[in-house]
PDB file of N, CA and C in Angstrom:
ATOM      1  N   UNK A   1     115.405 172.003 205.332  1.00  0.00           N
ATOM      2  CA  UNK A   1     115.132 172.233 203.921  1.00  0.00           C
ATOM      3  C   UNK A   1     113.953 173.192 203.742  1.00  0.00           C
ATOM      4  N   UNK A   2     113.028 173.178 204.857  1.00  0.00           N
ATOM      5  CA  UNK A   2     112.103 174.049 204.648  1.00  0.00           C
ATOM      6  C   UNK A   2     112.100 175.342 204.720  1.00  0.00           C
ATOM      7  N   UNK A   3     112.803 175.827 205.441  1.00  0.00           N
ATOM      8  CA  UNK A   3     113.631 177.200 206.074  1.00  0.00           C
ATOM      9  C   UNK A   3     114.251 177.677 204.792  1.00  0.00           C
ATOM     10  N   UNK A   4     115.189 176.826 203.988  1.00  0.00           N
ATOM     11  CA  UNK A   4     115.807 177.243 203.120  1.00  0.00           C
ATOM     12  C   UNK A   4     114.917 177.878 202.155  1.00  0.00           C
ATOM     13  N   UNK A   5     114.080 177.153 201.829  1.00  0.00           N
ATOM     14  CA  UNK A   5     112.859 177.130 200.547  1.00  0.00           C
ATOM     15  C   UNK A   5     111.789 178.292 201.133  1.00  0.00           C
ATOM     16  N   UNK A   6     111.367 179.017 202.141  1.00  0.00           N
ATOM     17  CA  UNK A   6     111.095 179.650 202.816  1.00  0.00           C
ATOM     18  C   UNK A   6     111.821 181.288 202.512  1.00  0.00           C
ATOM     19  N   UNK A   7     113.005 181.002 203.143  1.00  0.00           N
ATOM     20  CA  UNK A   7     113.779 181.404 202.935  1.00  0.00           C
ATOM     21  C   UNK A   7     113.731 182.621 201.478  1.00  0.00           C
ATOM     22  N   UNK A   8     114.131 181.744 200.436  1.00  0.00           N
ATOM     23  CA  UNK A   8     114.130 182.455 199.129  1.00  0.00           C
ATOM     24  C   UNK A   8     112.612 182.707 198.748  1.00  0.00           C
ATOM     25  N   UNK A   9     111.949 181.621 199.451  1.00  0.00           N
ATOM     26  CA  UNK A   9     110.782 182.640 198.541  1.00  0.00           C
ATOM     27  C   UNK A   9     110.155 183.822 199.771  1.00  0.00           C
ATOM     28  N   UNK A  10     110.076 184.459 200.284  1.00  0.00           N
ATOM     29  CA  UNK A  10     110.355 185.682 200.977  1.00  0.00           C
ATOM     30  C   UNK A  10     111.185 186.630 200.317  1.00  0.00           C
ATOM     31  N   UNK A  11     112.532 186.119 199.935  1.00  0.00           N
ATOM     32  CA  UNK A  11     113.044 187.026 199.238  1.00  0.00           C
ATOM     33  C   UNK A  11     113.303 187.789 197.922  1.00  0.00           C
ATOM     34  N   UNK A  12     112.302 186.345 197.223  1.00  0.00           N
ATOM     35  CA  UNK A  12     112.488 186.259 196.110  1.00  0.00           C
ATOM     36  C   UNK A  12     111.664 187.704 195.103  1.00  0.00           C
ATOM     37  N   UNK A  13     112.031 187.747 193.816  1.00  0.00           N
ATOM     38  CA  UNK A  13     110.985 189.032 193.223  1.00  0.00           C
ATOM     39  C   UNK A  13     109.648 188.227 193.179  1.00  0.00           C
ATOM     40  N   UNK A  14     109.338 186.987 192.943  1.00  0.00           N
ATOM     41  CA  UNK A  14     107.590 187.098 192.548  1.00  0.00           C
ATOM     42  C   UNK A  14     107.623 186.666 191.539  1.00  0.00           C
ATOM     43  N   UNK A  15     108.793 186.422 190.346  1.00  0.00           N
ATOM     44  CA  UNK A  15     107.847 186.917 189.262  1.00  0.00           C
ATOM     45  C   UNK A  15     106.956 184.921 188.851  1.00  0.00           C
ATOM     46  N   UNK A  16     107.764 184.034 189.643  1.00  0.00           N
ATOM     47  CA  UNK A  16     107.318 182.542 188.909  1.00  0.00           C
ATOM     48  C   UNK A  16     105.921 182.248 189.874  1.00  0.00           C
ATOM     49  N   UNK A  17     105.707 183.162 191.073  1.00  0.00           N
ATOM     50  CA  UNK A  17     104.559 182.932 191.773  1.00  0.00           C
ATOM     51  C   UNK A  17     103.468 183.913 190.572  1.00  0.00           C
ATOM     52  N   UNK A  18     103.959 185.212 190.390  1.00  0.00           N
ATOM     53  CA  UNK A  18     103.153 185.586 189.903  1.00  0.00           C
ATOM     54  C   UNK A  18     102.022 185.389 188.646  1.00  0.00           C
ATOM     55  N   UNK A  19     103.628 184.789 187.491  1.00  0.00           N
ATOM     56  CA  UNK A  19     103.227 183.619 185.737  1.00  0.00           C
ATOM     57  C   UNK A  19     102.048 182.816 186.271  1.00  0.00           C
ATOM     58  N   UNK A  20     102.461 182.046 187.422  1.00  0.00           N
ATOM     59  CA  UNK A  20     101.370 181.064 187.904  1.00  0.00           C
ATOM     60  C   UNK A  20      99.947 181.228 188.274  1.00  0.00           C
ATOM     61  N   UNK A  21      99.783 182.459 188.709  1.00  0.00           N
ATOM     62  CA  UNK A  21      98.662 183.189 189.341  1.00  0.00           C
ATOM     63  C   UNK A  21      97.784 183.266 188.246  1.00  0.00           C
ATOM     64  N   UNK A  22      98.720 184.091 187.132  1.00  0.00           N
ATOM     65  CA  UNK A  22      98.297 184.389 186.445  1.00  0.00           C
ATOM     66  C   UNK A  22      97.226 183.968 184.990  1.00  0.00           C
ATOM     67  N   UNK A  23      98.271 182.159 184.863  1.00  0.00           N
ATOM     68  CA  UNK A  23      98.081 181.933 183.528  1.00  0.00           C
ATOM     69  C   UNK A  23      97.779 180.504 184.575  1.00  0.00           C
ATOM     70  N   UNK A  24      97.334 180.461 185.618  1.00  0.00           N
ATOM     71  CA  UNK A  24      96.807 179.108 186.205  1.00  0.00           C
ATOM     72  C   UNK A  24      97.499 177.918 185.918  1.00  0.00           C
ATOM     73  N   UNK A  25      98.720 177.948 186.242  1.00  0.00           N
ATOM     74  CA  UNK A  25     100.288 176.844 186.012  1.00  0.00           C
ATOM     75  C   UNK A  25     101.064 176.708 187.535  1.00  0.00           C
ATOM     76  N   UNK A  26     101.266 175.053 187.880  1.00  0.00           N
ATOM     77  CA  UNK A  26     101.906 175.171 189.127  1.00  0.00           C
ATOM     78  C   UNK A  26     103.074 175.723 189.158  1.00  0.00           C
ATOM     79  N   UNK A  27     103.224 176.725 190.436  1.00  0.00           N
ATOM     80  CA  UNK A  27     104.307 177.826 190.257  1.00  0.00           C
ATOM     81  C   UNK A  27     105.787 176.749 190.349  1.00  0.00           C
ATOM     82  N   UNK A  28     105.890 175.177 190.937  1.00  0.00           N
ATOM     83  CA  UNK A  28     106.639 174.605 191.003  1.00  0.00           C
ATOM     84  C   UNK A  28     107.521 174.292 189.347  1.00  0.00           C
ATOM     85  N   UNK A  29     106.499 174.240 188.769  1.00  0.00           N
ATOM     86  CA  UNK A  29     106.547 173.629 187.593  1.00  0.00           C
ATOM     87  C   UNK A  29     107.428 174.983 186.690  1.00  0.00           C
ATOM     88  N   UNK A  30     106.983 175.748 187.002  1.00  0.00           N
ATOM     89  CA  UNK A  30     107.438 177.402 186.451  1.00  0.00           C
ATOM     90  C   UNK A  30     109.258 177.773 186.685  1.00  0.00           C
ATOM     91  N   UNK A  31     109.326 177.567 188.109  1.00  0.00           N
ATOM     92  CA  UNK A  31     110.349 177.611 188.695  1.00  0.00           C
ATOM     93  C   UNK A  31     111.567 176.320 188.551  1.00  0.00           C
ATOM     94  N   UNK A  32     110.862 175.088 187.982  1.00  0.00           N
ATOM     95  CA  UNK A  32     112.083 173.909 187.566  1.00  0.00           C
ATOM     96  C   UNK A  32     112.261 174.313 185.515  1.00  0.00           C
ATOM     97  N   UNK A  33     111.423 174.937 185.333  1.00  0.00           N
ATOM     98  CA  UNK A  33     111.331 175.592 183.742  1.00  0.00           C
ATOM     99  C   UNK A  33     112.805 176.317 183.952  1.00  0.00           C
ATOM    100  N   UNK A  34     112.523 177.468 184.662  1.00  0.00           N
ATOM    101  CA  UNK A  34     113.765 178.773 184.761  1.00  0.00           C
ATOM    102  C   UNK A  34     114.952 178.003 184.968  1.00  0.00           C
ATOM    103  N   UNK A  35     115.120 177.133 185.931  1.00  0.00           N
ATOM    104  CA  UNK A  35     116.513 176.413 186.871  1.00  0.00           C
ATOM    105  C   UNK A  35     116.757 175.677 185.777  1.00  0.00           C
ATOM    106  N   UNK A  36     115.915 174.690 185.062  1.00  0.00           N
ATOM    107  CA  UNK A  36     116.537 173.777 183.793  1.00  0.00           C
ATOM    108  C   UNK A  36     116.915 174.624 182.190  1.00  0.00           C
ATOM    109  N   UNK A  37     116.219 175.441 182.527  1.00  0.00           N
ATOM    110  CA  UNK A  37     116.861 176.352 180.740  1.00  0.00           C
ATOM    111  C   UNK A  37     117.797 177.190 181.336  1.00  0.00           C
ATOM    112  N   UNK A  38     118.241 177.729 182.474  1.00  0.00           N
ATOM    113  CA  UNK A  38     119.194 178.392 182.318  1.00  0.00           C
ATOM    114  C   UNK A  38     120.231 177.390 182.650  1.00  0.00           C
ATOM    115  N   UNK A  39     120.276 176.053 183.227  1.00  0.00           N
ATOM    116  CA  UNK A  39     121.691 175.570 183.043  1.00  0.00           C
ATOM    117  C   UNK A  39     121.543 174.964 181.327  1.00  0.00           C
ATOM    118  N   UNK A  40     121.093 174.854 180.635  1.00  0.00           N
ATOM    119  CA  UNK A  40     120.712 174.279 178.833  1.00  0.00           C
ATOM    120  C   UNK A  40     121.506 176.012 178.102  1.00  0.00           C
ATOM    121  N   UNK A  41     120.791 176.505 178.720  1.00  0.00           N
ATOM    122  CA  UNK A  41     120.839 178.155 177.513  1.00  0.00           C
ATOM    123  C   UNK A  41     122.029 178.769 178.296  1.00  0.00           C
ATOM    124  N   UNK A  42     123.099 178.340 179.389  1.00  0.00           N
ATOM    125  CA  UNK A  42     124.106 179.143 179.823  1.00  0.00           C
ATOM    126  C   UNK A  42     123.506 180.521 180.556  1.00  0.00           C
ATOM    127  N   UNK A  43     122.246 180.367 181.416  1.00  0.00           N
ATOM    128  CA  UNK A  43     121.742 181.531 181.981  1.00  0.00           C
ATOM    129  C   UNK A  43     120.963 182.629 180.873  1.00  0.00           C
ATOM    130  N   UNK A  44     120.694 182.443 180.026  1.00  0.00           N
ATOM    131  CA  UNK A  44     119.593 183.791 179.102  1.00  0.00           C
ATOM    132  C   UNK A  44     118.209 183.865 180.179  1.00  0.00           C
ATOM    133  N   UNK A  45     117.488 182.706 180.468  1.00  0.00           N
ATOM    134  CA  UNK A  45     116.496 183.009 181.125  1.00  0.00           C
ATOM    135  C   UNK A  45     116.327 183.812 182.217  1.00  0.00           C
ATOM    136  N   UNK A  46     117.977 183.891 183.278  1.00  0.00           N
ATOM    137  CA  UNK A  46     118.267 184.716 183.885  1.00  0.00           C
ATOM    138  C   UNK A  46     117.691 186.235 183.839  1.00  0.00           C
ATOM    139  N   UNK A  47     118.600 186.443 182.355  1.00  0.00           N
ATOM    140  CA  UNK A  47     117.898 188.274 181.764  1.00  0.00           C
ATOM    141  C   UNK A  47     116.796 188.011 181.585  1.00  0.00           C
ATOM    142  N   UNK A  48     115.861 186.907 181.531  1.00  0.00           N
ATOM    143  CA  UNK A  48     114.702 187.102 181.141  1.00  0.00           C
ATOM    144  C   UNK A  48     113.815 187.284 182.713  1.00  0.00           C
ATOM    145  N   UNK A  49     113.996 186.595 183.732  1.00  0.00           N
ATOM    146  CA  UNK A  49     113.738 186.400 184.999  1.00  0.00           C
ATOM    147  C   UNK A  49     113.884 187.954 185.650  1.00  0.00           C
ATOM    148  N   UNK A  50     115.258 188.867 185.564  1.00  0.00           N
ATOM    149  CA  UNK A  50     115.235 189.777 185.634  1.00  0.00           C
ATOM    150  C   UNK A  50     114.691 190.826 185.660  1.00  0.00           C
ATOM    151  N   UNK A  51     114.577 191.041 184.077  1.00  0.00           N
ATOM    152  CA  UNK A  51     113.536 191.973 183.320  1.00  0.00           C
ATOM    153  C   UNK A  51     112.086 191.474 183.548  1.00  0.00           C
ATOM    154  N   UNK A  52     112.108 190.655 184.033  1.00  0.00           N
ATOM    155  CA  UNK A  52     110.625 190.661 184.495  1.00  0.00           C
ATOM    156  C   UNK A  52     110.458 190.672 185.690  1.00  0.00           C
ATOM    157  N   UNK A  53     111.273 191.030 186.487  1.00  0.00           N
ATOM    158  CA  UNK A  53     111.125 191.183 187.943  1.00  0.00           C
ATOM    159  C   UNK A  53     111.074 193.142 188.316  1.00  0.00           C
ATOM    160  N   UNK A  54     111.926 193.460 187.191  1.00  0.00           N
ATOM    161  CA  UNK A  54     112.027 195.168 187.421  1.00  0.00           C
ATOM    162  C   UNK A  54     110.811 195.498 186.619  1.00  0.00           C
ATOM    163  N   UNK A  55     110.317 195.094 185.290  1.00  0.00           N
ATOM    164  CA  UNK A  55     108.955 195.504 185.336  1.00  0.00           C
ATOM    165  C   UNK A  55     107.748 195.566 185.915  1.00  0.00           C
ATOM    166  N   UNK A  56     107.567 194.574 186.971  1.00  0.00           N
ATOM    167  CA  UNK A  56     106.817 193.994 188.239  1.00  0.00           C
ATOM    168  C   UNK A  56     107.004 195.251 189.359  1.00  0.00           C
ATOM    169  N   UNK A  57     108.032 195.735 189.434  1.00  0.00           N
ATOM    170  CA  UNK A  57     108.467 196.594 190.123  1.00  0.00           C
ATOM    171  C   UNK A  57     107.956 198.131 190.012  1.00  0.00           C
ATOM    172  N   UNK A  58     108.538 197.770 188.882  1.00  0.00           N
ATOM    173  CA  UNK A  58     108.092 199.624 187.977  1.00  0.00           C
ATOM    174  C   UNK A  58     106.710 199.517 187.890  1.00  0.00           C
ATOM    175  N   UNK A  59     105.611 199.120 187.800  1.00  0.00           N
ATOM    176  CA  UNK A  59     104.159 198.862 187.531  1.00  0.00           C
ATOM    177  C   UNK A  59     103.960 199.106 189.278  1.00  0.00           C
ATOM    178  N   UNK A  60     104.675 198.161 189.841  1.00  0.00           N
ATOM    179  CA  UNK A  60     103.837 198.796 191.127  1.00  0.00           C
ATOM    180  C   UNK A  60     104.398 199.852 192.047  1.00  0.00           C
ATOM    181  N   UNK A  61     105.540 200.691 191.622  1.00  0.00           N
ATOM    182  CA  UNK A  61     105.558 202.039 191.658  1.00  0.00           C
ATOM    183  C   UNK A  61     104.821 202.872 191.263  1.00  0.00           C
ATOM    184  N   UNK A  62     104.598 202.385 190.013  1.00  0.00           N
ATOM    185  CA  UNK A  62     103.307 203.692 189.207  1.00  0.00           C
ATOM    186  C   UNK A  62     102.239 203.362 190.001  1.00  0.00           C
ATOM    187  N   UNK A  63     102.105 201.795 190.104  1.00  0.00           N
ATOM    188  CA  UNK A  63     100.491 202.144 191.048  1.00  0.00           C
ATOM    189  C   UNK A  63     100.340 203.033 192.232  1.00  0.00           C
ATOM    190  N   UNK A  64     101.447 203.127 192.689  1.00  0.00           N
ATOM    191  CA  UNK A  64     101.425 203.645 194.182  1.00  0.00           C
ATOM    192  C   UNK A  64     101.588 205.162 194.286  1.00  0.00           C
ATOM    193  N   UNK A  65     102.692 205.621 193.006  1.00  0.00           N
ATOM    194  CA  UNK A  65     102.248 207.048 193.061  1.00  0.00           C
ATOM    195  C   UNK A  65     101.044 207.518 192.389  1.00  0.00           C
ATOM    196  N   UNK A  66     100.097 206.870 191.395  1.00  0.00           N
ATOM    197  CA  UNK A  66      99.156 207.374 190.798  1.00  0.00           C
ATOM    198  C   UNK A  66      97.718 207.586 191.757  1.00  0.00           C
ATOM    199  N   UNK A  67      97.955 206.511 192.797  1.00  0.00           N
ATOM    200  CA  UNK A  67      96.581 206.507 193.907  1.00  0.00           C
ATOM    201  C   UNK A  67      97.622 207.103 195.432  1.00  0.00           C
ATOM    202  N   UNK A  68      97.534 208.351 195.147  1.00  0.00           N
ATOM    203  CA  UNK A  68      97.984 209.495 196.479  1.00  0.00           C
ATOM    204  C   UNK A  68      96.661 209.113 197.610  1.00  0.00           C
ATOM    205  N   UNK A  69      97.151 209.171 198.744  1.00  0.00           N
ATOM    206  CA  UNK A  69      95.983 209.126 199.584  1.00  0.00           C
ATOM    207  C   UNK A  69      95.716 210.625 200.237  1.00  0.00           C
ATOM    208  N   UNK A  70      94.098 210.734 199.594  1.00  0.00           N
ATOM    209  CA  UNK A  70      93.763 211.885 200.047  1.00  0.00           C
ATOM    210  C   UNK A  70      93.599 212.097 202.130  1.00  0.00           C
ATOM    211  N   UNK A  71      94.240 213.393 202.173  1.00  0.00           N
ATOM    212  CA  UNK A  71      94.239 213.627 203.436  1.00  0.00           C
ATOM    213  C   UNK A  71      92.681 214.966 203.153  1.00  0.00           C
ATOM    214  N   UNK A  72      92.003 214.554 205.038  1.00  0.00           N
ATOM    215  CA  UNK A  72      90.651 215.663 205.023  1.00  0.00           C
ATOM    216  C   UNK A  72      91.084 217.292 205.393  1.00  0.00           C
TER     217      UNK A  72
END
């Protein structure tokens, strides 16, 4: 079971570790939020999980092209 849980979060985008980091909420607690409203709401939180995983994304693209590493 641990492997499994391992597993996805390695693969996962970030974004219920990240809410947690952020707004100081156990990321467990974050992640049974998403799994219980999307079987209630028929998956909406899904698009919401999503779209917040490609904005996470896009932000740290821009970070990475905006700080070029200077060569001497």
């Amino acid at each position: 079971m641990e492997k499994l849980k391992l597993f996805f979060e390695e693969r996962a985008f970030g974004v219920c570790s990240r809410l947690g980091e952020k707004f100081n909420f156990p990321i467990d607690s974050i992640r049974l939020f998403f799994i219980y409203t999307s079987f209630i709401t028929m998956g909406s939180p899904v698009i919401i999980y999503m779209s917040m995983a490609m904005m996470m994304k896009i932000r740290k693209y821009f970070r990475k092209s905006n700080n070029p590493v200077l060569f001497d």
